[in-house]
N, C-alpha and C. Protein backbone atom coordinates (compact mmCIF):
# COMPACT_ATOMS: atom_id res chain seq x y z
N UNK A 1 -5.64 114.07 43.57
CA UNK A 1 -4.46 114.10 42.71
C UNK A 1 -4.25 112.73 42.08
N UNK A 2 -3.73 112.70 40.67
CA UNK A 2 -3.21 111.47 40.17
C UNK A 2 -2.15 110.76 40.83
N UNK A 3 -1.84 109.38 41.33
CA UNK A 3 -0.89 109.30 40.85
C UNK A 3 -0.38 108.64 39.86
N UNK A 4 1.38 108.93 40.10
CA UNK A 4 2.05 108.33 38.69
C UNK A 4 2.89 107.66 39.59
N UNK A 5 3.29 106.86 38.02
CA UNK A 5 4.03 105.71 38.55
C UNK A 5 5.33 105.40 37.76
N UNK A 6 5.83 104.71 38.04
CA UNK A 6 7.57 104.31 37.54
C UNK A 6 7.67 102.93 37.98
N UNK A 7 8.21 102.35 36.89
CA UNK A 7 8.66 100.33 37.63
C UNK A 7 9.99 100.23 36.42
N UNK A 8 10.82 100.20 37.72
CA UNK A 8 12.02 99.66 36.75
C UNK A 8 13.04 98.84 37.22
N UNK A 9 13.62 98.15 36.69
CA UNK A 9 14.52 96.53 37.26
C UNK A 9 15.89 97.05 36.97
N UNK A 10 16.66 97.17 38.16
CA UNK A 10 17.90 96.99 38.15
C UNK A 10 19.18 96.57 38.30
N UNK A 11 19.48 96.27 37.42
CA UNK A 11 20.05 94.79 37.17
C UNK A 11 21.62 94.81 37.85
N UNK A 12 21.89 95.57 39.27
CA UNK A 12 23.14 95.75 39.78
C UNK A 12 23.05 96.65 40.65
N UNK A 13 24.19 96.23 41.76
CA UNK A 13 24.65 97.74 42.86
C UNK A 13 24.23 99.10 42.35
N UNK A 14 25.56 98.76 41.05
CA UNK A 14 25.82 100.27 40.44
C UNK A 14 24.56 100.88 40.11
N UNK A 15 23.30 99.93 39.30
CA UNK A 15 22.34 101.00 38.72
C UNK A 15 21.44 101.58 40.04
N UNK A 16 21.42 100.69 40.73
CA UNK A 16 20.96 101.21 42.06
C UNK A 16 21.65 102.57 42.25
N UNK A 17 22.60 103.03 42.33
CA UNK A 17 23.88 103.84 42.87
C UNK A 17 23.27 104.94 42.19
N UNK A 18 23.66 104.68 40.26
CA UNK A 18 22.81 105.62 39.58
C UNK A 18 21.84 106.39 39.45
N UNK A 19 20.91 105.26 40.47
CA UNK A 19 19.39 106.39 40.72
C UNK A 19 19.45 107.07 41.70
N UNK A 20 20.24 106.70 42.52
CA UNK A 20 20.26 107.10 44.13
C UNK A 20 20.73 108.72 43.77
N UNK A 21 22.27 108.77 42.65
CA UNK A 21 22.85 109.92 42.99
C UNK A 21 21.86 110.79 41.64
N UNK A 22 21.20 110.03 40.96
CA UNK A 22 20.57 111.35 39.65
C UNK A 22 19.35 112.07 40.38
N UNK A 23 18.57 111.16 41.28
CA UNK A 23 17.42 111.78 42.33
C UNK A 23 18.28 113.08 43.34
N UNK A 24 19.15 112.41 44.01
CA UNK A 24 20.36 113.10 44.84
C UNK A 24 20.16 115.12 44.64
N UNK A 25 20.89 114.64 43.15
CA UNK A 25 21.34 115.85 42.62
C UNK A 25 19.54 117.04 42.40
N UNK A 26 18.80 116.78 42.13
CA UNK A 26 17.62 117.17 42.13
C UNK A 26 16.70 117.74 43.19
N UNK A 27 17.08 116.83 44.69
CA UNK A 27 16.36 117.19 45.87
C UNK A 27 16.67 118.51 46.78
N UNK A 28 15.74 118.92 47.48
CA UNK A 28 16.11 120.33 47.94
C UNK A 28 15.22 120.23 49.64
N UNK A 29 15.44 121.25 50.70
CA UNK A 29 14.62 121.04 51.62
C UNK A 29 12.94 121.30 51.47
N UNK A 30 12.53 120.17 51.93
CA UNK A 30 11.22 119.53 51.78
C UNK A 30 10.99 118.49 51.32
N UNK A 31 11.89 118.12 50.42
CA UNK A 31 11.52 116.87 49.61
C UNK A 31 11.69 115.59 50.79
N UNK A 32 10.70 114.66 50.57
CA UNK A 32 10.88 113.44 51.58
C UNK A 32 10.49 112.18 50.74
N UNK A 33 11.67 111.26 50.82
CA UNK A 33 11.42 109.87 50.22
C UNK A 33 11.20 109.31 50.88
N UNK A 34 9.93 108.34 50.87
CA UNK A 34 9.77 106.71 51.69
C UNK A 34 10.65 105.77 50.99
N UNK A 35 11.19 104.81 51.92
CA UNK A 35 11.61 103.77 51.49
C UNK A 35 10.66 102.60 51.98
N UNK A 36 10.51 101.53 50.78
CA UNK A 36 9.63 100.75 51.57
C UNK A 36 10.15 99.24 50.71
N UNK A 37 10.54 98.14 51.61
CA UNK A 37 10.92 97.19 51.01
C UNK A 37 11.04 95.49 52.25
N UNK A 38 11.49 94.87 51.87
CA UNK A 38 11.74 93.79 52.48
C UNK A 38 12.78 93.90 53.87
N UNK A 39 13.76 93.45 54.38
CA UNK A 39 14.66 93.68 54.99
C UNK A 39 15.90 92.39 53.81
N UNK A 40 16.58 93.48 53.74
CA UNK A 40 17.49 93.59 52.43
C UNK A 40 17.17 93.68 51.44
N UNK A 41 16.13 94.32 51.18
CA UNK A 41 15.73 94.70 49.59
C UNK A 41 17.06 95.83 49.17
N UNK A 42 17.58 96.48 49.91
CA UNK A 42 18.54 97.40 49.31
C UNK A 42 17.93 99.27 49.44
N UNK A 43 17.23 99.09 50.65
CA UNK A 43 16.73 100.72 51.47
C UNK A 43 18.01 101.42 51.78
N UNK A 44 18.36 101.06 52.77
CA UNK A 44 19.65 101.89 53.14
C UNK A 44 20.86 101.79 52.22
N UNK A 45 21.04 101.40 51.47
CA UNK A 45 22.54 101.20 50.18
C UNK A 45 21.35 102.05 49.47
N UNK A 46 20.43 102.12 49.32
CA UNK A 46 19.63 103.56 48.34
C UNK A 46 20.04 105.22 49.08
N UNK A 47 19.68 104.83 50.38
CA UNK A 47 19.70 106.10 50.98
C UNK A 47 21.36 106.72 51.56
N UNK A 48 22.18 105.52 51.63
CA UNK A 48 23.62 105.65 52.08
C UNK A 48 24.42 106.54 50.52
N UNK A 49 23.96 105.80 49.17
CA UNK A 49 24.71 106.64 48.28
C UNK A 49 23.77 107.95 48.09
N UNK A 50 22.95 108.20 47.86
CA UNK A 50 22.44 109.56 47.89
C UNK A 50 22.52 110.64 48.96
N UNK A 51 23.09 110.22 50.32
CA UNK A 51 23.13 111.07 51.30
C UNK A 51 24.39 111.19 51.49
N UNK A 52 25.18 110.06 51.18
CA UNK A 52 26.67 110.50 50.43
C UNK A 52 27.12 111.57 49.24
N UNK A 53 26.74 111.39 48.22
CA UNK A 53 26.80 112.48 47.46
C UNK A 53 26.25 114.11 47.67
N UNK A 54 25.43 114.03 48.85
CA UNK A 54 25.33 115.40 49.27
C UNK A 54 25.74 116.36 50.60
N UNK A 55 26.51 114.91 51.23
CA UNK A 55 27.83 115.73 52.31
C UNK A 55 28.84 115.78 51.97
N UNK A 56 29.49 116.54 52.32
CA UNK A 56 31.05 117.29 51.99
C UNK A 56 31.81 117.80 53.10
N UNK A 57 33.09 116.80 53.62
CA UNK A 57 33.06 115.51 52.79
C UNK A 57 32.80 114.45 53.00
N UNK A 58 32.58 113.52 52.08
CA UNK A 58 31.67 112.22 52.58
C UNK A 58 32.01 111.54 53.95
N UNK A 59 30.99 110.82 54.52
CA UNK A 59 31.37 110.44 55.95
C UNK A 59 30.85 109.07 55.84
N UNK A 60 30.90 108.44 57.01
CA UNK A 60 30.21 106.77 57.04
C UNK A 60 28.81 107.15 56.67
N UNK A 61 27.68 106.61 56.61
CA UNK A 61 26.14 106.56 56.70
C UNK A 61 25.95 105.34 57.20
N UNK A 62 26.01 105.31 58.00
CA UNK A 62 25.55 104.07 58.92
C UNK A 62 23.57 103.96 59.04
N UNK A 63 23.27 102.69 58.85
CA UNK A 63 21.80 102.81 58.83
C UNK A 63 21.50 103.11 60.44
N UNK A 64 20.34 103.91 60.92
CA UNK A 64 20.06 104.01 61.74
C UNK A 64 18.80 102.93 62.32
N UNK A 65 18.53 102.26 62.32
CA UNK A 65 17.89 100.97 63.16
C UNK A 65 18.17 100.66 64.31
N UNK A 66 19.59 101.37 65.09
CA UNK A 66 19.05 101.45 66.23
C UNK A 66 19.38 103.09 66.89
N UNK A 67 19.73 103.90 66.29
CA UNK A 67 19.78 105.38 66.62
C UNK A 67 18.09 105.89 66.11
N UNK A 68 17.43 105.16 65.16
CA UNK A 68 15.95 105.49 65.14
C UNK A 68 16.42 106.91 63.82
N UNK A 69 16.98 108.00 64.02
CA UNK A 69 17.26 108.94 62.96
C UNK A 69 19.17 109.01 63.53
N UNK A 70 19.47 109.59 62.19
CA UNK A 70 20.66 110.30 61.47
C UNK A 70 20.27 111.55 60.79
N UNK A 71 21.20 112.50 61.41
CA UNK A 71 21.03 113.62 60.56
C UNK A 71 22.48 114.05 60.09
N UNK A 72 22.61 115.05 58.55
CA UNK A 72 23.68 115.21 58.44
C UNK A 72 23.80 116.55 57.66
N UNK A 73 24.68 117.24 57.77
CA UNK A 73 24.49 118.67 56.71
C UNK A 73 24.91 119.19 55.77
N UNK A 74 23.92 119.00 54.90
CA UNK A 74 24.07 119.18 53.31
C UNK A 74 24.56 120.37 53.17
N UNK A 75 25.12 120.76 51.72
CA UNK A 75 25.28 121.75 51.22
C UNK A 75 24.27 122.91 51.88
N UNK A 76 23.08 122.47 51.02
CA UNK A 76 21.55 123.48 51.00
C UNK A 76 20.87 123.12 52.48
N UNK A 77 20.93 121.86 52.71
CA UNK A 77 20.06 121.94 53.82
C UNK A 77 20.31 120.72 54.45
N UNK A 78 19.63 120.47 55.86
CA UNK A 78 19.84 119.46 56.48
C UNK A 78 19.53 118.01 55.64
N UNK A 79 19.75 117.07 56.27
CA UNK A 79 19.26 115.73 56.18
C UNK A 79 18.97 114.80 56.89
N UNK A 80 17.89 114.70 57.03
CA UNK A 80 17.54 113.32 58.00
C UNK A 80 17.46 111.72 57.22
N UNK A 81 17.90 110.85 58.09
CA UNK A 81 17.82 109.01 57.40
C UNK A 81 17.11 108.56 59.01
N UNK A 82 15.69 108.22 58.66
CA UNK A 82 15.16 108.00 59.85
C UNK A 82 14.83 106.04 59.30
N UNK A 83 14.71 105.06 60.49
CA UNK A 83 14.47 103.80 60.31
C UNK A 83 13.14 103.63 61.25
N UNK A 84 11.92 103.74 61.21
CA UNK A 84 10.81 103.59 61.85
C UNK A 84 10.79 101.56 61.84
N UNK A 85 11.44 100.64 61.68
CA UNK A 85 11.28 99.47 62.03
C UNK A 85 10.97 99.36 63.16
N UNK A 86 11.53 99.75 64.40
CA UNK A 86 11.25 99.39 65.63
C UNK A 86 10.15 99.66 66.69
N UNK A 87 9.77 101.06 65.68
CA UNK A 87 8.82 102.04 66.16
C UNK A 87 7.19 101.00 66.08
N UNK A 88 6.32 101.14 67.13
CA UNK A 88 5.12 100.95 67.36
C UNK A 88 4.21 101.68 66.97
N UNK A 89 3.85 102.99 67.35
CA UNK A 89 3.02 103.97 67.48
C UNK A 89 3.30 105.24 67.14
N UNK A 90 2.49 105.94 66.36
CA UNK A 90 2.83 107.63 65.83
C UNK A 90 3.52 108.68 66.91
N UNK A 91 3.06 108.00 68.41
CA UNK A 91 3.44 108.94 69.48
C UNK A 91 5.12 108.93 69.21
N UNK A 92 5.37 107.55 69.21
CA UNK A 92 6.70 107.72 69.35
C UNK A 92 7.65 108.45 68.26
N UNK A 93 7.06 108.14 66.37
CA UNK A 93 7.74 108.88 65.90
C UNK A 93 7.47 110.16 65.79
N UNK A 94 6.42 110.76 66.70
CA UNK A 94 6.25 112.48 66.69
C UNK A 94 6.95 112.73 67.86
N UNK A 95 7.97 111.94 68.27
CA UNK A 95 8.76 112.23 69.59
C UNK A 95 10.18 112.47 68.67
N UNK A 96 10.45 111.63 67.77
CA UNK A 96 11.88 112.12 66.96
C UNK A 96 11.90 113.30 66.31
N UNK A 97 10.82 114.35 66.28
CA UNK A 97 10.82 115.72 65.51
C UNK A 97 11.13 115.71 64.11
N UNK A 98 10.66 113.94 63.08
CA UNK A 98 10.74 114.32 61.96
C UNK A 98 9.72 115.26 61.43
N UNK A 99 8.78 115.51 61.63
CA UNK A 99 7.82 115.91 61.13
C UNK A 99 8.42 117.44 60.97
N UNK A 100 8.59 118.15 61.98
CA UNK A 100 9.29 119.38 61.79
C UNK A 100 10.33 119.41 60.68
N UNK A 101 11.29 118.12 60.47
CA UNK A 101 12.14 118.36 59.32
C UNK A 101 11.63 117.96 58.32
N UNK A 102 10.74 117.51 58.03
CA UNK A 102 9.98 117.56 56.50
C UNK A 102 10.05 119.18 55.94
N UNK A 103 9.77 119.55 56.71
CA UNK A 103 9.46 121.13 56.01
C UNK A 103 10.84 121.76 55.71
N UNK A 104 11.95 121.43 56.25
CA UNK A 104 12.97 122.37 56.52
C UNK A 104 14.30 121.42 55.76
N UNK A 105 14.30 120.01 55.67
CA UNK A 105 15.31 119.15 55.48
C UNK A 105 15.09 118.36 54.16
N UNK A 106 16.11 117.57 53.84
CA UNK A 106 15.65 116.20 52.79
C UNK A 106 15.53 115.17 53.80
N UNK A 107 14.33 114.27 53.92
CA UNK A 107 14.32 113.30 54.52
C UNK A 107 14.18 112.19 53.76
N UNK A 108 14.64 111.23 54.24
CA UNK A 108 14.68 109.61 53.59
C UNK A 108 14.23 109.10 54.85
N UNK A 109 12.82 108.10 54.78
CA UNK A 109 12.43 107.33 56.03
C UNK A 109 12.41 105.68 55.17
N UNK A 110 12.51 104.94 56.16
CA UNK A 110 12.76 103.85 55.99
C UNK A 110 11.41 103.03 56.67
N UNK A 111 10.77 101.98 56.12
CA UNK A 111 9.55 101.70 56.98
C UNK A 111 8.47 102.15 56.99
N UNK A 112 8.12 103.55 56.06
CA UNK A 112 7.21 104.54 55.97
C UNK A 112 5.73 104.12 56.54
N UNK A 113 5.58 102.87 56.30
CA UNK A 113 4.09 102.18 56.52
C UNK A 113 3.71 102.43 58.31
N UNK A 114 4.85 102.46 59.25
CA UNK A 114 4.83 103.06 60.52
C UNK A 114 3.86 104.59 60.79
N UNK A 115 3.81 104.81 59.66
CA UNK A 115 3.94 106.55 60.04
C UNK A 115 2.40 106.52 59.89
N UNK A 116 1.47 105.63 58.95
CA UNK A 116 0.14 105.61 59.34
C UNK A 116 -0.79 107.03 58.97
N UNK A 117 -1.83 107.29 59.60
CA UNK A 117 -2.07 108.45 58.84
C UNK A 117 -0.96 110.36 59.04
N UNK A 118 0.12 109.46 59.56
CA UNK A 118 1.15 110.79 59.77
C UNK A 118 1.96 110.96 58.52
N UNK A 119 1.71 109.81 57.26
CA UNK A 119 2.55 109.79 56.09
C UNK A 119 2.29 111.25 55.19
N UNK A 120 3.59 112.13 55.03
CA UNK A 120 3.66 113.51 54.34
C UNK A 120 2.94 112.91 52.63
N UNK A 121 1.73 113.54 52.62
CA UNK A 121 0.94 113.16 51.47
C UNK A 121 1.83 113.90 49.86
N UNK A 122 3.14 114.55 50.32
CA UNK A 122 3.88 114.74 48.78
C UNK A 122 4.81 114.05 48.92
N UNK A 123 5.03 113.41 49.66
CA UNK A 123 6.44 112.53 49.59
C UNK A 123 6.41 111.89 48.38
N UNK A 124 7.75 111.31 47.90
CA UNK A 124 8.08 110.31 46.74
C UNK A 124 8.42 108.92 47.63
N UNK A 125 7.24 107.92 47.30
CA UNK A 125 7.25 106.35 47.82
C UNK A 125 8.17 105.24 46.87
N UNK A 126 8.93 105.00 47.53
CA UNK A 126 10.32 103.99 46.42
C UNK A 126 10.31 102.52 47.43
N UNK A 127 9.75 101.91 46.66
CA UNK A 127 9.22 100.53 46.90
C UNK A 127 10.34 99.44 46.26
N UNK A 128 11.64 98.77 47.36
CA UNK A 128 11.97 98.14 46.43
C UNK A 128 12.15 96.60 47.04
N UNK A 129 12.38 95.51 45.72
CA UNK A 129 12.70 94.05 45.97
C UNK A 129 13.31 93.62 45.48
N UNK A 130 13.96 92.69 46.03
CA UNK A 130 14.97 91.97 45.38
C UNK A 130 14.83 91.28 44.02
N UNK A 131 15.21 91.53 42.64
CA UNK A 131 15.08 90.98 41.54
C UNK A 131 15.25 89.49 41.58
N UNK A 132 15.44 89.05 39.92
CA UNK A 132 15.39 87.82 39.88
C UNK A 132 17.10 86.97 40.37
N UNK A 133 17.85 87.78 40.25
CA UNK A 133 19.34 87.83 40.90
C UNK A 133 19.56 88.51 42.47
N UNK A 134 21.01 87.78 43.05
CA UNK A 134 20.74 88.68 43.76
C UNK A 134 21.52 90.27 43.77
N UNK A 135 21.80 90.24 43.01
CA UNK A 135 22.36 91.71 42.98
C UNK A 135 21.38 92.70 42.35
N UNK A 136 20.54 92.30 41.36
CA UNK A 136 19.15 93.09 41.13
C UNK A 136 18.01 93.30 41.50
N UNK A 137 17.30 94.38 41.31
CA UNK A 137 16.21 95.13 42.29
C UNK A 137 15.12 95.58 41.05
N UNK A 138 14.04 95.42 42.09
CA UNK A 138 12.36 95.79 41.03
C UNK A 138 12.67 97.32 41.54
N UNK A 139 12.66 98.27 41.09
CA UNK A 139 12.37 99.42 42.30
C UNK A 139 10.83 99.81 41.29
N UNK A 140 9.71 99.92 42.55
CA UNK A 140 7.95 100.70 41.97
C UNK A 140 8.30 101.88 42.80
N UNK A 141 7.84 103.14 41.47
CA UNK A 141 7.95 104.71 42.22
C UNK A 141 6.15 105.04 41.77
N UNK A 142 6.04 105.61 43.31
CA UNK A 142 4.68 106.28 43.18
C UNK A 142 5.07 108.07 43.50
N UNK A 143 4.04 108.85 42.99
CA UNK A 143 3.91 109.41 43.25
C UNK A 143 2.21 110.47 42.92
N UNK A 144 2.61 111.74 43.89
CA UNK A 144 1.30 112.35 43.17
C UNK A 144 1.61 113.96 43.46
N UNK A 145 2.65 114.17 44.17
CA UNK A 145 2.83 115.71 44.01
C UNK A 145 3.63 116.13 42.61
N UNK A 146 3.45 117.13 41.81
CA UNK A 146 3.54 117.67 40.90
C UNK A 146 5.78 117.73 40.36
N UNK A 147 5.86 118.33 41.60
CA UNK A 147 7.30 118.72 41.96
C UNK A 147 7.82 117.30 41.49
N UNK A 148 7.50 116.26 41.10
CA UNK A 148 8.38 115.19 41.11
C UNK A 148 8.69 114.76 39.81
N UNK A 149 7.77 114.96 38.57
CA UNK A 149 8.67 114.88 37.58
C UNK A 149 8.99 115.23 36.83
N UNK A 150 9.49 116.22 37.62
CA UNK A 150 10.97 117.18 37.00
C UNK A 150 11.77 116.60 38.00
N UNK A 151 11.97 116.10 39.19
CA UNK A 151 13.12 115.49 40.17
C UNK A 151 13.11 113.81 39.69
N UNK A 152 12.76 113.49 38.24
CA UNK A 152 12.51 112.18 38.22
C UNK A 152 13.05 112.06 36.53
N UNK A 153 12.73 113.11 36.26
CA UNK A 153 13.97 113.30 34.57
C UNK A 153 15.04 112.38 34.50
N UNK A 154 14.61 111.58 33.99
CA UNK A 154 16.18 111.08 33.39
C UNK A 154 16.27 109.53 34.30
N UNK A 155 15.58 108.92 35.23
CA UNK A 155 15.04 107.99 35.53
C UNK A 155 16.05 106.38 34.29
N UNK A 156 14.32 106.65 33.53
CA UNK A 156 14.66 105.85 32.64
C UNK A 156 16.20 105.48 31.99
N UNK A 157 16.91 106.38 32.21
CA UNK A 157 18.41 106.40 31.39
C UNK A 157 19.00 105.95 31.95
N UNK A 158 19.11 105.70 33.27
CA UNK A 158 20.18 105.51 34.51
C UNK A 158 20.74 103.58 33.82
């Protein structure tokens, strides 16, 4: 499969916010985002407003780094916010039963590079760093499953 790609600089919280909730609105169970970035590149403030906009009604989203996963229930379907930082070995994250919610949930993982050859080969990979400010962000989107851009429309506009 190809992939494709996306690189775009955002120059604030808010546009961050923007992508978080226009992806948001698009995702359904199965879809799984990697997050992959620095520690404070702005992973969890990605995954806190998008998993906000799809509980009702909104609740804290606390990053999980040391609960390991968060789950919460969407409209359509579950949600998992998993943080593999701490994690060593595949044993352990095939002990949190994400793998089962790939198929069934929206997942957002944090750390994805943990997961090794256990990484879901359609996921959408969102790579981000801190811009030339600090309130702005590089975010690089890879992808290569098909399903994504049409869940990626409108990107550019945000």
């Amino acid at each position: 499969m190809d992939t494709r790609h996306l690189s775009l600089t955002l120059d604030s919280a808010d546009a961050t916010n923007m992508h978080a909730l226009t992806l948001a609105a698009h995702l359904s169970a199965g879809d799984t985002i990697l997050l992959s970035g620095d520690v404070g590149a702005g992973k969890t403030h990605f995954a806190r407003t998008l998993i906000q906009s799809l509980i009702h009604p909104p609740e804290d989203v606390p990053s999980p780094t040391f609960t390991l996963v968060q789950t919460y229930e969407g409209a359509d379907c579950p949600i998992w916010h998993a943080d593999l930082y701490r994690l060593s070995s595949t044993h352990e994250i095939e002990e949190l039963g994400l793998f089962e919610a790939v198929d069934t949930a929206i997942c957002l993982i944090e750390w994805p590079d943990r997961l090794g050859d256990l990484t879901p080969q359609e996921a959408l990979l969102i790579g981000l760093q801190v811009g030339s400010t600090e309130d702005s962000r590089v975010m690089d989107v890879r992808w290569t499953h098909p399903k994504w851009d049409a869940k990626l429309v409108g990107w550019g506009k945000c």
